[in-house]
Protein backbone atom coordinates (compact mmCIF):
# COMPACT_ATOMS: atom_id res chain seq x y z
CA UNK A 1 6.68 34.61 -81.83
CA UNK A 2 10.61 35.07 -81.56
CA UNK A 3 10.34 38.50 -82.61
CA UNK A 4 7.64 39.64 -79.72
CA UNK A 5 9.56 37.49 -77.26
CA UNK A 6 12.37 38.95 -77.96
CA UNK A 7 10.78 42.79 -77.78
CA UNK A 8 9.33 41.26 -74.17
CA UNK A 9 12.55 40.30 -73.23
CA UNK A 10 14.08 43.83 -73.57
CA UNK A 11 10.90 45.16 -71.90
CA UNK A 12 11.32 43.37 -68.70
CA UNK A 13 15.45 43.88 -68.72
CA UNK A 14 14.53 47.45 -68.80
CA UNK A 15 12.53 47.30 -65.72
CA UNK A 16 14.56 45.00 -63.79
CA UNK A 17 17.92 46.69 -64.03
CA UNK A 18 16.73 49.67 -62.02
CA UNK A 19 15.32 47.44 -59.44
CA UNK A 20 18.62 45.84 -59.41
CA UNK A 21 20.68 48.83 -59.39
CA UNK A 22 18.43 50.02 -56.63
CA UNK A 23 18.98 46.59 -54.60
CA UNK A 24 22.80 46.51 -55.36
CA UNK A 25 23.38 50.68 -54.05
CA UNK A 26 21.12 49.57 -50.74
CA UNK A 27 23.66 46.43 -50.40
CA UNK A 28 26.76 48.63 -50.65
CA UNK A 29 25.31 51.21 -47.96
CA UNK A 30 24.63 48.42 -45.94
CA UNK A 31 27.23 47.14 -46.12
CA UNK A 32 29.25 50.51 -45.18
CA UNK A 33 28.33 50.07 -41.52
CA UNK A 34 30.72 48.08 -40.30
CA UNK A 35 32.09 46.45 -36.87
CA UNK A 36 35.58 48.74 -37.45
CA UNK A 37 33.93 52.01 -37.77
CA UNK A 38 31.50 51.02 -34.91
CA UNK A 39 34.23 50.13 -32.90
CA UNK A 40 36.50 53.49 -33.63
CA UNK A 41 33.38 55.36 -33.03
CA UNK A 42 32.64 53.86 -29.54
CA UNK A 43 36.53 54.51 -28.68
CA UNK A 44 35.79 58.03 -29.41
CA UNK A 45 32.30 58.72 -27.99
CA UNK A 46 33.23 56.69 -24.68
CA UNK A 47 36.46 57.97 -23.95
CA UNK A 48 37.74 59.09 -20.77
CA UNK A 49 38.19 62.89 -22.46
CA UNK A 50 34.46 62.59 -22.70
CA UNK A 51 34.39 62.74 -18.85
CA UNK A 52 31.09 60.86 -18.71
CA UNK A 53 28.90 62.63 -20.78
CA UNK A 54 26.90 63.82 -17.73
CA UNK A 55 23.88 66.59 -18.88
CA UNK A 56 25.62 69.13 -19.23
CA UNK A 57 29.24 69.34 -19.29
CA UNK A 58 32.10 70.24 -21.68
CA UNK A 59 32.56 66.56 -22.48
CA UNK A 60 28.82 66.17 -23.67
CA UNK A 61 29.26 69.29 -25.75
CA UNK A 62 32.40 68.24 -26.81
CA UNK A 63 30.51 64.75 -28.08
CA UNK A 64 27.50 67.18 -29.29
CA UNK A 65 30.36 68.71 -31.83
CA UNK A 66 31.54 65.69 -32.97
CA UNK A 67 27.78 64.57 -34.13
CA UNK A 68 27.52 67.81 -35.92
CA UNK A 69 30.88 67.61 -37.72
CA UNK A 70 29.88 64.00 -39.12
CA UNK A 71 26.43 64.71 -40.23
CA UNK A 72 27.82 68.15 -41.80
CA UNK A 73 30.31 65.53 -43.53
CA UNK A 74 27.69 63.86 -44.08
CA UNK A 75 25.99 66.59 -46.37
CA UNK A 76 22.74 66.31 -43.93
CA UNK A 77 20.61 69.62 -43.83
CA UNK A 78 20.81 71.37 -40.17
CA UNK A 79 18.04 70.65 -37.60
CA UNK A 80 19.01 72.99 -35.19
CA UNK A 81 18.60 76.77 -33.82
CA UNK A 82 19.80 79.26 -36.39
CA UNK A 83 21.13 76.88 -39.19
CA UNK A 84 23.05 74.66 -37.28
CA UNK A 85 22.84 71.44 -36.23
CA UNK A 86 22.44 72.02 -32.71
CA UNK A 87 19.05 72.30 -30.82
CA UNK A 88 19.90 73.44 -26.92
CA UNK A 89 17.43 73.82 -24.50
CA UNK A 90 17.59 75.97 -20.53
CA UNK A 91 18.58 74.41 -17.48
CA UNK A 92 17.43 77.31 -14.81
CA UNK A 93 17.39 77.03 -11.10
CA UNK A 94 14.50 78.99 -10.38
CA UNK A 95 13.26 80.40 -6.77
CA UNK A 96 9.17 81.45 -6.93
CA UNK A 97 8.50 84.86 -5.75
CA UNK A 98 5.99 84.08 -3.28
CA UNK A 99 4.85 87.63 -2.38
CA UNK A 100 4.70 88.75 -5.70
CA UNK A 101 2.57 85.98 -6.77
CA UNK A 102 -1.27 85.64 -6.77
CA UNK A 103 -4.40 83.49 -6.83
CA UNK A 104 -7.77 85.22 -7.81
CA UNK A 105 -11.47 84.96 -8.03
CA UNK A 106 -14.89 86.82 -8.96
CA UNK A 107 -17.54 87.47 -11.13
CA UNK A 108 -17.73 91.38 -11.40
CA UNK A 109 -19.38 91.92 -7.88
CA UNK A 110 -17.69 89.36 -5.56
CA UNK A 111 -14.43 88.19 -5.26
CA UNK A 112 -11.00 86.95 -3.38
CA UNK A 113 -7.46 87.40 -3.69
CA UNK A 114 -4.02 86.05 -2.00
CA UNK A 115 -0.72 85.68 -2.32
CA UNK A 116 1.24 82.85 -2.75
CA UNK A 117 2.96 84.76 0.81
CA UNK A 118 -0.19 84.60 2.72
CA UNK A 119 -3.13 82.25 2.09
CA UNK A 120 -1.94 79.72 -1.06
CA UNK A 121 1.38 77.93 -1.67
CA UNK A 122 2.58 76.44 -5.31
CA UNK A 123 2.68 72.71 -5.05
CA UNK A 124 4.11 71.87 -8.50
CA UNK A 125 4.41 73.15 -11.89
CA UNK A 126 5.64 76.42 -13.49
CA UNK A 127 7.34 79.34 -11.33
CA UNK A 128 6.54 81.87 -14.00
CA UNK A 129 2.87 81.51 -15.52
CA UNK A 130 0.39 83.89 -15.88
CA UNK A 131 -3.26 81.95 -16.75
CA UNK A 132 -6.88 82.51 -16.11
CA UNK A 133 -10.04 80.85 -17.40
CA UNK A 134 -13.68 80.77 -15.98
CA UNK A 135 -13.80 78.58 -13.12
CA UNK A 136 -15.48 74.98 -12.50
CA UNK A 137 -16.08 73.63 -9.03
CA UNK A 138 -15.03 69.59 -8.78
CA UNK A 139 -15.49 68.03 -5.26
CA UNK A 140 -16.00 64.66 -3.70
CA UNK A 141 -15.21 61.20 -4.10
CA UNK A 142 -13.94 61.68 -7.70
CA UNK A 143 -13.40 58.96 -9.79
CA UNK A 144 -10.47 60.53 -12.29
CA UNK A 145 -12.36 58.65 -15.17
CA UNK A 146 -15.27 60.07 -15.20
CA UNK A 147 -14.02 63.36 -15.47
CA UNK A 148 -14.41 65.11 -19.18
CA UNK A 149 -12.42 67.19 -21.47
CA UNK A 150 -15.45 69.45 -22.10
CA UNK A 151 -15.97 70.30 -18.65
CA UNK A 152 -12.06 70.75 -17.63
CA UNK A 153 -10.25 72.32 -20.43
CA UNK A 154 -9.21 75.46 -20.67
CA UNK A 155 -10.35 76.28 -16.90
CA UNK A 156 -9.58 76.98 -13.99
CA UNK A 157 -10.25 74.27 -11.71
CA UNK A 158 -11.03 74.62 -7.84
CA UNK A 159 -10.87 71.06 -6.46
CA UNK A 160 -12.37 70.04 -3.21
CA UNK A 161 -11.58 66.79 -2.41
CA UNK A 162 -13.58 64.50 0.02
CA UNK A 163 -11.22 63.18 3.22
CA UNK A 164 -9.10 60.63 2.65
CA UNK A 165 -5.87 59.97 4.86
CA UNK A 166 -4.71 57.47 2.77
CA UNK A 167 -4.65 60.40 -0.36
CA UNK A 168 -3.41 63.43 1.52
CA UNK A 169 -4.72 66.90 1.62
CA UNK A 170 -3.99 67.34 -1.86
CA UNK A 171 -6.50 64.23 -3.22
CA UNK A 172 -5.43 61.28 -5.22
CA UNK A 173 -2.46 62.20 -7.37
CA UNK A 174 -4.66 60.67 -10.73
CA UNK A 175 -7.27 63.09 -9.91
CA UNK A 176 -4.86 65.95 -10.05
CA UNK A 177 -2.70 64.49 -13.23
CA UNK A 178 -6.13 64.11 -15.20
CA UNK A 179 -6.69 67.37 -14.60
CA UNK A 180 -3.76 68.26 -16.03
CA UNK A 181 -4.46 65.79 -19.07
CA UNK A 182 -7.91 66.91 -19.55
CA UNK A 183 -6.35 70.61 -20.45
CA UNK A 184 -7.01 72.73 -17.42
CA UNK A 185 -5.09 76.03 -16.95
CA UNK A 186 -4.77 75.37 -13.48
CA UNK A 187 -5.62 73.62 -10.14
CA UNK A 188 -6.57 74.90 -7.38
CA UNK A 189 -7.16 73.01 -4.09
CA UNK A 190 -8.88 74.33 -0.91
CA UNK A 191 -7.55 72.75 2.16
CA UNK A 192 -7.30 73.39 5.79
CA UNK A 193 -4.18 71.61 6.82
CA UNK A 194 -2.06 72.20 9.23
CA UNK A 195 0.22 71.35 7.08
CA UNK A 196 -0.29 74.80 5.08
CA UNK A 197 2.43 76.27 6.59
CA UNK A 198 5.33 73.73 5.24
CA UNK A 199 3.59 73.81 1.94
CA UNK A 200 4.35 77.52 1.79
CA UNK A 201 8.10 77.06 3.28
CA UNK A 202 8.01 74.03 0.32
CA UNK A 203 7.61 76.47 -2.57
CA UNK A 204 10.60 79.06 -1.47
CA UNK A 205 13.05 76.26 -2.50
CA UNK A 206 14.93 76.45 -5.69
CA UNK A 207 13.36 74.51 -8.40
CA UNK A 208 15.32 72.81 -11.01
CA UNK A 209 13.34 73.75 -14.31
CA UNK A 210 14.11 72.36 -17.95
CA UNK A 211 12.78 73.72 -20.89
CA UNK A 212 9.89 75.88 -20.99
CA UNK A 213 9.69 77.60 -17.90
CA UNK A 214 6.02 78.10 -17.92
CA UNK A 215 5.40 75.14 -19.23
CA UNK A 216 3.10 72.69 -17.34
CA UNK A 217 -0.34 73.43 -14.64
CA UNK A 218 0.20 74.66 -11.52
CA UNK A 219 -0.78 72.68 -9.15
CA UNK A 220 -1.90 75.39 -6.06
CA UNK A 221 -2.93 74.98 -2.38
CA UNK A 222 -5.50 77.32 -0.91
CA UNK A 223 -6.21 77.89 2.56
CA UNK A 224 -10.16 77.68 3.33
CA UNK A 225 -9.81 80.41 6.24
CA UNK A 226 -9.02 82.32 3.57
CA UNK A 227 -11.56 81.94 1.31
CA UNK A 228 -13.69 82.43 3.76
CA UNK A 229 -12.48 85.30 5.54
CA UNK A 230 -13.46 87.04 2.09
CA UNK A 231 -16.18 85.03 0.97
CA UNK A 232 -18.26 83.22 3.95
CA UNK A 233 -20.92 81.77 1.45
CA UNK A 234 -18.41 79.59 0.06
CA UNK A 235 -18.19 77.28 3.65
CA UNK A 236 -21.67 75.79 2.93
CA UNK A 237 -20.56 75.02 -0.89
CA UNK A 238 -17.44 73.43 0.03
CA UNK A 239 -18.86 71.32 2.76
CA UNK A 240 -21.48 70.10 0.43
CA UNK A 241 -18.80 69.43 -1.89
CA UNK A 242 -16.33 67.37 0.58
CA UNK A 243 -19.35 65.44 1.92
CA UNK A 244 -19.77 64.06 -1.60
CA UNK A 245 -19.49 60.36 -1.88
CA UNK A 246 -19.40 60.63 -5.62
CA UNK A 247 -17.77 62.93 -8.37
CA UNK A 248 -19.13 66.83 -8.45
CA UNK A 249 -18.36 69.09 -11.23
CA UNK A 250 -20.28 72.31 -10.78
CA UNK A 251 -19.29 75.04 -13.49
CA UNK A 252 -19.40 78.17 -11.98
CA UNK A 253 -21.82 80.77 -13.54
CA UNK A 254 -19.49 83.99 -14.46
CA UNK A 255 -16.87 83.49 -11.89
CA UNK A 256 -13.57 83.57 -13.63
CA UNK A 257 -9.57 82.38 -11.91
CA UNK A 258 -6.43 83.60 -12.39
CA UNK A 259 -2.97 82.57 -11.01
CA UNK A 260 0.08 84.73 -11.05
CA UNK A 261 2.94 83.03 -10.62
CA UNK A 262 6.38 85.05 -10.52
CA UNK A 263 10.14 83.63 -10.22
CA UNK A 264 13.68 84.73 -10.38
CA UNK A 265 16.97 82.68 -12.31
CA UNK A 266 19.29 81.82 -9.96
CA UNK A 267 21.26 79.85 -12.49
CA UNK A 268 21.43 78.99 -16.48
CA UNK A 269 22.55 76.34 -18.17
CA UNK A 270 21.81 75.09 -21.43
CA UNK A 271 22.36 71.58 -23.26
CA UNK A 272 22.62 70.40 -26.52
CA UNK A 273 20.46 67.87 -28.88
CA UNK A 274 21.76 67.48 -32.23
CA UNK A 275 19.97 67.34 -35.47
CA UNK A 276 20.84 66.30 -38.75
CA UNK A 277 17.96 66.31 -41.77
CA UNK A 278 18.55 63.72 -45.17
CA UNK A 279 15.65 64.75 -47.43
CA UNK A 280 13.27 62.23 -49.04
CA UNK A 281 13.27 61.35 -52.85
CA UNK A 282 9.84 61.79 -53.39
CA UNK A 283 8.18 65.52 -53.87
CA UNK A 284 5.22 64.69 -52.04
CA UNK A 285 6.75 61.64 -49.12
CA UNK A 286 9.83 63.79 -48.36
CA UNK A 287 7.38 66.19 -46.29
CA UNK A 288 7.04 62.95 -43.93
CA UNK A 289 9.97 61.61 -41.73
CA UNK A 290 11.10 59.16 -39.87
CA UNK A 291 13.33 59.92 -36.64
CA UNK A 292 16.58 57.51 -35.62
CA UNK A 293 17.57 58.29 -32.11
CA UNK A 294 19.12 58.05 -29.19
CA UNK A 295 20.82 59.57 -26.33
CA UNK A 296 24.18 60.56 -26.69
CA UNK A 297 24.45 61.76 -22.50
CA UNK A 298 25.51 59.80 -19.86
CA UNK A 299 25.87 59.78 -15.73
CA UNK A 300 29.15 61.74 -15.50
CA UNK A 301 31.58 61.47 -12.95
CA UNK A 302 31.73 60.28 -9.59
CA UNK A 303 31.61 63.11 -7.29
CA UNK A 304 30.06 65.95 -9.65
CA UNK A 305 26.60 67.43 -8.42
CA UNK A 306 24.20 65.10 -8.88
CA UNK A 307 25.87 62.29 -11.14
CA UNK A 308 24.44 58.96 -10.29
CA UNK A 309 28.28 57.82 -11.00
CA UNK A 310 30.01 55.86 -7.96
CA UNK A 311 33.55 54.90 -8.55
CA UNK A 312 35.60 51.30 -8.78
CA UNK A 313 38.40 51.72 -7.36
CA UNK A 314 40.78 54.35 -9.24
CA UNK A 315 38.20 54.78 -12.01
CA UNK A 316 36.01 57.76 -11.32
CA UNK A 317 34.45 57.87 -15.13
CA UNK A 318 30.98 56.45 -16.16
CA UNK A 319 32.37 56.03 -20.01
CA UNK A 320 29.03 54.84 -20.94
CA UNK A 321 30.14 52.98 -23.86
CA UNK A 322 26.70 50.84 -24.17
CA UNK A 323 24.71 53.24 -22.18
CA UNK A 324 24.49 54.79 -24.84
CA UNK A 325 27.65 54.87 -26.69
CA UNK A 326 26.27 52.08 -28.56
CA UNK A 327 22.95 54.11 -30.13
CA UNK A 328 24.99 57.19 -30.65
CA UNK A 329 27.05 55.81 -32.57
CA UNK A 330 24.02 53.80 -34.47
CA UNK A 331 22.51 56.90 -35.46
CA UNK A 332 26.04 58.29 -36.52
CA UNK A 333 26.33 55.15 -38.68
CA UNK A 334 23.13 55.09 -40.09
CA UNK A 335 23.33 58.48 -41.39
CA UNK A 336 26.21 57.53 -43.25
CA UNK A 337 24.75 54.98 -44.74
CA UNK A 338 21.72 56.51 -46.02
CA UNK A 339 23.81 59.11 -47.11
CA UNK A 340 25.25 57.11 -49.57
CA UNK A 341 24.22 57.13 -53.29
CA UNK A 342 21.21 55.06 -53.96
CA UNK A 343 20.09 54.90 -50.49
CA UNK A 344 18.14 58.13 -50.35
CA UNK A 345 14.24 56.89 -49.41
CA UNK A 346 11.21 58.71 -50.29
CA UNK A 347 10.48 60.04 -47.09
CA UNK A 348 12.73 62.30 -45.45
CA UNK A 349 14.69 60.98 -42.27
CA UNK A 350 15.66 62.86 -39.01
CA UNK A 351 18.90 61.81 -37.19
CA UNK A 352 18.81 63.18 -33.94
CA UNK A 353 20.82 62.74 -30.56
CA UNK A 354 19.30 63.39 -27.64
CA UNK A 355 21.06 64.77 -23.97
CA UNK A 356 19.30 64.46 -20.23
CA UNK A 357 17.93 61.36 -20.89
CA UNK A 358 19.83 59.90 -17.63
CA UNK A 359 18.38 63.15 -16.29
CA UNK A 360 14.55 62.34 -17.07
CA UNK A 361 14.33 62.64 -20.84
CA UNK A 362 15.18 65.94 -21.35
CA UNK A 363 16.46 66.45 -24.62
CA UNK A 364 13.94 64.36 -26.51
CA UNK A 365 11.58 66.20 -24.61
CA UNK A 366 12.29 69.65 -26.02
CA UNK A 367 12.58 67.25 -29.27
CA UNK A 368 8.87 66.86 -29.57
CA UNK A 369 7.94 70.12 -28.05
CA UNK A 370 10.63 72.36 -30.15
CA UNK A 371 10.76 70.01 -33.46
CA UNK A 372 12.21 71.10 -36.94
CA UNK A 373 9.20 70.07 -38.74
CA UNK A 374 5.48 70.00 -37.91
CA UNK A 375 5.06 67.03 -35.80
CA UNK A 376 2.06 65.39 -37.28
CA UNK A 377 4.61 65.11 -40.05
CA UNK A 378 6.92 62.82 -38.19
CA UNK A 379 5.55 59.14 -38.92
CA UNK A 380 7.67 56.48 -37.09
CA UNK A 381 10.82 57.28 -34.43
CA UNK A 382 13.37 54.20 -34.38
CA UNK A 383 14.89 54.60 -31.05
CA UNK A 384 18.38 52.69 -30.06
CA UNK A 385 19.37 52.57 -26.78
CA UNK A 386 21.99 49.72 -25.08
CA UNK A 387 22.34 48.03 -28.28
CA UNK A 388 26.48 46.68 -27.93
CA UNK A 389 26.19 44.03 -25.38
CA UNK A 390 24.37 40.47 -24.33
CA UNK A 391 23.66 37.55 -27.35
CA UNK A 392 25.16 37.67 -29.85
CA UNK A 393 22.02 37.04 -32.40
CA UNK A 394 19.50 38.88 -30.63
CA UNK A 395 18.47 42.20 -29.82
CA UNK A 396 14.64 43.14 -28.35
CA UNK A 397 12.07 45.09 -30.28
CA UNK A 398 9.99 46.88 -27.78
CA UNK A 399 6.74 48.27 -28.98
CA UNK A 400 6.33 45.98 -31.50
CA UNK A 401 2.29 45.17 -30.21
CA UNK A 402 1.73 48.73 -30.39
CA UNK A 403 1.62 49.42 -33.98
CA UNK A 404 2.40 48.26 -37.26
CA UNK A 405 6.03 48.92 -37.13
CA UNK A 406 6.00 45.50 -35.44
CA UNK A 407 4.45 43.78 -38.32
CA UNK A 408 6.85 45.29 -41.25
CA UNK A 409 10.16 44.66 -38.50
CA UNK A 410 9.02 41.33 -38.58
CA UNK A 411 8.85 41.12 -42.64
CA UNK A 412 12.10 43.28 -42.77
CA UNK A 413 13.94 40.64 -40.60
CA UNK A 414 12.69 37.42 -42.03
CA UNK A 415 13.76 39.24 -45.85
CA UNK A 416 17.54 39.26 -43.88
CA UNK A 417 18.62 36.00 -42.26
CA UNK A 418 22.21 36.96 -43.86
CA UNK A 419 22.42 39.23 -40.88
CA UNK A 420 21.59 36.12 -38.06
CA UNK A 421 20.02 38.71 -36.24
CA UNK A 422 16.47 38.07 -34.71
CA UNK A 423 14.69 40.83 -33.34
CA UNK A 424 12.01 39.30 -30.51
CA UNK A 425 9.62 40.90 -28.26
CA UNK A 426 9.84 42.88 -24.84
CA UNK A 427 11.98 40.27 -22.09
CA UNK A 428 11.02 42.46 -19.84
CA UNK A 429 7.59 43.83 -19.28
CA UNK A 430 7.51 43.93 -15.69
CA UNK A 431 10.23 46.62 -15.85
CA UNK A 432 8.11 49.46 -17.96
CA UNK A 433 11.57 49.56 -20.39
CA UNK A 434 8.74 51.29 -22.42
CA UNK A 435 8.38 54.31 -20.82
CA UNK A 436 12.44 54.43 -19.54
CA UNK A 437 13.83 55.91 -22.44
CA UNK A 438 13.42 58.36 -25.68
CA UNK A 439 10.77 57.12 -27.66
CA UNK A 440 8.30 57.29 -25.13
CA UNK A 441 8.69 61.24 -25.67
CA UNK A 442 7.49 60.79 -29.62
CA UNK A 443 4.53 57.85 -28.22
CA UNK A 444 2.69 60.30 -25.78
CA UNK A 445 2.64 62.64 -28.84
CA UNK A 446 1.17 60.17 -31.30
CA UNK A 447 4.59 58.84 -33.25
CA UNK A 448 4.67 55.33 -33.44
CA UNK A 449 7.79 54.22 -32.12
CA UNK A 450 10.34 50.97 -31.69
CA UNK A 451 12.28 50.78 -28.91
CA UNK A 452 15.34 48.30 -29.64
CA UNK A 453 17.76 47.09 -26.60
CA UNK A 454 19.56 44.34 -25.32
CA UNK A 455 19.26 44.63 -22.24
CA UNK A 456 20.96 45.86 -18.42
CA UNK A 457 23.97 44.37 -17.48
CA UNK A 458 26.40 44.15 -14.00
CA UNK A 459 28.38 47.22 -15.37
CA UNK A 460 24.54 49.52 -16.17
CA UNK A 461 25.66 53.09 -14.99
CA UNK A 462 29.39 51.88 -13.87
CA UNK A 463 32.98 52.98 -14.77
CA UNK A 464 33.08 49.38 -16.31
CA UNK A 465 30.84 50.24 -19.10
CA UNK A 466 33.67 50.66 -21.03
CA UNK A 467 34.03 51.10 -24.82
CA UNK A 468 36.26 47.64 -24.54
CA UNK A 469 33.50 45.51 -23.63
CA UNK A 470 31.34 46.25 -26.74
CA UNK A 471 30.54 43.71 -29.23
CA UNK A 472 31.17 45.93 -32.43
CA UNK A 473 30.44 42.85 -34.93
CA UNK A 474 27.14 42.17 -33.37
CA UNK A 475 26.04 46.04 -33.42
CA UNK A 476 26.81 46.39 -36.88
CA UNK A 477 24.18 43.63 -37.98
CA UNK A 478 22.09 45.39 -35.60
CA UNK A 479 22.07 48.50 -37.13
CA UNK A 480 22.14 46.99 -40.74
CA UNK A 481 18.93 45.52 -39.64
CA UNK A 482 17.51 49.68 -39.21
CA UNK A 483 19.05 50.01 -42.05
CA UNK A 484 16.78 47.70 -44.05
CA UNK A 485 13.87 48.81 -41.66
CA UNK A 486 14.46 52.65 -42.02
CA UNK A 487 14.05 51.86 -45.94
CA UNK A 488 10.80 49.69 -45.77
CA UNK A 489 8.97 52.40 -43.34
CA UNK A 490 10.64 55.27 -45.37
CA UNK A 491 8.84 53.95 -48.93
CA UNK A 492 6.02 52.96 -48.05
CA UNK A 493 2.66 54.03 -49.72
CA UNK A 494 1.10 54.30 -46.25
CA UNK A 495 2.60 55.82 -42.88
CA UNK A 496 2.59 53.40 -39.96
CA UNK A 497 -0.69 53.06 -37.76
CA UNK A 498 -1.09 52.74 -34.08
CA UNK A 499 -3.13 49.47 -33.02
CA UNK A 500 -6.47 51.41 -31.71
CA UNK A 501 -6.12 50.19 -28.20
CA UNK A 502 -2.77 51.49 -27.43
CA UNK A 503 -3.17 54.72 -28.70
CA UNK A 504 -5.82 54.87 -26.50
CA UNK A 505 -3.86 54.09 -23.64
CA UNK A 506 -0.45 55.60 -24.42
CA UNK A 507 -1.18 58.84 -26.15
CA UNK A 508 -1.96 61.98 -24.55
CA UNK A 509 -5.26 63.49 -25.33
């Protein structure tokens, strides 16, 4: 008996002192993030050198630089274009060429074709596209809904709304974005407006374009005289169509569309995300990540082109120090701390910083589109964004309904009440937070996401959000709280699932 007790005794020593060793490195990294380097990092990050951070400038590249410097310290793999660990993406003014753009129909024996000078005008989308597909007919009353994939994708849609005042020539803007949703290569609508005219002067003003140029449907007016001027059969069609009182989609035999669309650059600029890559433990897991972000940009200075900065006084710089100071220097953090030996997960992890997001998302939008890996191969983005200010022992989880991120966050915190740090549902539904920053880039494109925030405050995109004013202590348990998190999502057997319902209503088809 004492001798096989004794044999189990050194059996179960030998597992346990891994497990410890394993619990006692993840302690230490931790316990690395602290309130000191979080608040020398905000000092830095928020300065007024950093002029503002505005998207772009030389003070958001000069931030961009910094990023990459640390994770390089770091020893993270690059992320970025050519072996860095920057990943920049265009900013182009862009002016359409209106007479050297097109719209065109037929089927071999009849047909049509215009300008963009003379009978159609560009509404929205790309300047520089050139798409066709075999056409389908959609008229009346339409109820977006009951539109399908299988008749829309892939085609060239000509839309013929039924009159509406209340929804404008152009029909009810959910009509035209589920066309856009259900895959169509383009839209074209037949009006006769007298509007036409200022619809063509519209489309000769410079367009501010980000990313892909040609990325997007084009959204095209066409004038019925002259449709009809080429083709008088079609006037009976597209009365019966606008008479409608419920949703017609005719396909239309062997006719097929194409749009031309033509532009010229009047001006390039180009801004930075940064990417830094810690690979997973495990030879099969470390093909999966999990994304930390947030956006290292801000509103700039008062008085540059289109900063949303207005000054106090003397002080003429939107530091940004929460906004988003705070999660920029989170993810900085946090990649130090997984760095660290014995905190390496099985899954590979992704620490990016974003720019543009004061803009409209920018950055994390090339992000999804332009992303290191495959993105079915990103599980989970943690996303950090106004996470220095407010109570002291609180921060909000948002998105926590809409998978089973919320679930383990919930385990993950309960496992930690050293950290007195409770994270709690959205405040704040009322004001779409969801949708208002990064994340909701990765949850249109199927990545399960948490959104965690504390919160606006008086000084939200002021020169007062300064660096001074951040609660350094209090964002340290925060981010020792991802910390934990980043682990539990990072080894487990199973990626995290969306709850059925919300994919179905967040992510795009």
């Amino acid at each position: 008996m004492t001798r096989r007790f004794g044999w189990a005794g050194l059996l179960v020593a030998a597992v346990l002192r891994p497990a410890a060793a394993q619990s006692s490195a993840l302690t230490r990294a931790a316990g690395s993030i602290t309130a000191a380097d979080v608040h020398r990092r905000i000092f830095l990050i928020a300065a007024d050198s950093m002029g503002g951070r505005n998207t772009p400038s030389p003070g958001l590249s000069k931030t961009a630089s910094y990023i990459a410097a640390e994770f390089k310290r770091f020893g993270l793999k690059p992320g970025g274009d050519s072996g860095t660990y920057l990943l920049s993406y265009p900013i182009a003014m862009r002016r359409l060429l209106a007479a050297r753009s097109s719209v065109r129909f037929g089927n071999g024996t009849s047909g049509l074709a215009t300008t963009l000078a003379e009978g159609a005008a560009l509404l929205s989308g790309p300047t520089s596209a050139e798409l066709g597909g075999s056409v389908v007919l959609v008229g009346g009353s339409v109820v977006p809904d009951s539109l399908k994939a299988e008749d829309i994708r892939d085609r060239v849609v000509v839309y013929v709304p039924a009159p509406n005042p209340q929804q404008g020539p152009g029909g009810g803007f959910r009509t035209l974005q589920r066309f856009g949703t259900l895959g169509a290569k383009a839209v074209v609508i037949v009006v006769d407006s007298s509007a036409f005219a200022n619809y063509q002067r519209m489309q000769l003003q410079p367009r501010l374009v980000v990313g892909d140029a040609n990325r997007g449907t084009p959204l095209v007016v066409l004038q019925e005289s002259a449709v009809l001027a080429q083709l008088p059969e079609a006037g009976q069609q597209f009365a019966a169509l606008r008479a409608a009182s419920a949703t017609e989609v005719h396909p239309a035999g062997d006719w097929q569309g194409q749009v031309v669309l033509r532009d010229t650059v009047l001006t390039l600029e180009y801004a930075p995300d940064v990417v830094g890559i810690l690979e997973g433990s495990d030879p099969v897991l470390k093909h999966e990540y999990v994304v930390f972000s947030a956006h290292m940009d801000h509103v700039g200075t008062a008085g540059q082109p289109g900063s949303q900065c207005a000054a106090m006084g003397a002080d003429s710089i939107c530091n940004g120090a929460d906004d988003d100071g705070s999660g920029t220097v989170g993810v900085v953090e946090l990649a130090a701390a997984f760095s660290r030996p014995g905190a390496r997960p099985k899954r590979s992890l992704i620490f990016l910083t974003v720019s543009g997001e004061e803009e409209g998302l920018w950055g994390s939008a090339w992000f999804v589109s332009h992303p290191p890996v495959p993105l079915p191969q990103i599980v989970a983005d943690l996303n950090a964004d106004m996470i220095g200010r407010n109570w002291k022992d609180t921060v909000v989880a948002i998105g926590k309904e809409h998978s089973d991120l919320g679930s383990t966050l919930n385990r993950v915190n309960a496992a930690h009440a050293e950290l007195h740090m409770t994270a709690i549902d959205d405040r704040w539904p009322d004001e779409n937070f969801y949708s208002r920053s990064d994340h909701f880039n990765f949850a249109r494109r199927g990545v399960p996401i948490l959104f965690f925030f504390n919160g606006t405050h008086p000084d939200y995109h002021q020169p007062s959000d300064s660096p001074d004013k951040i609660d350094a202590e209090k964002e340290s348990r925060i981010l020792k709280l991802l910390f934990y998190l980043g682990q539990e999502v990072a080894n487990a057997a199973q990626r995290p699932k969306w709850v059925a319902e919300s994919y179905r209503q967040i992510v795009e088809p």
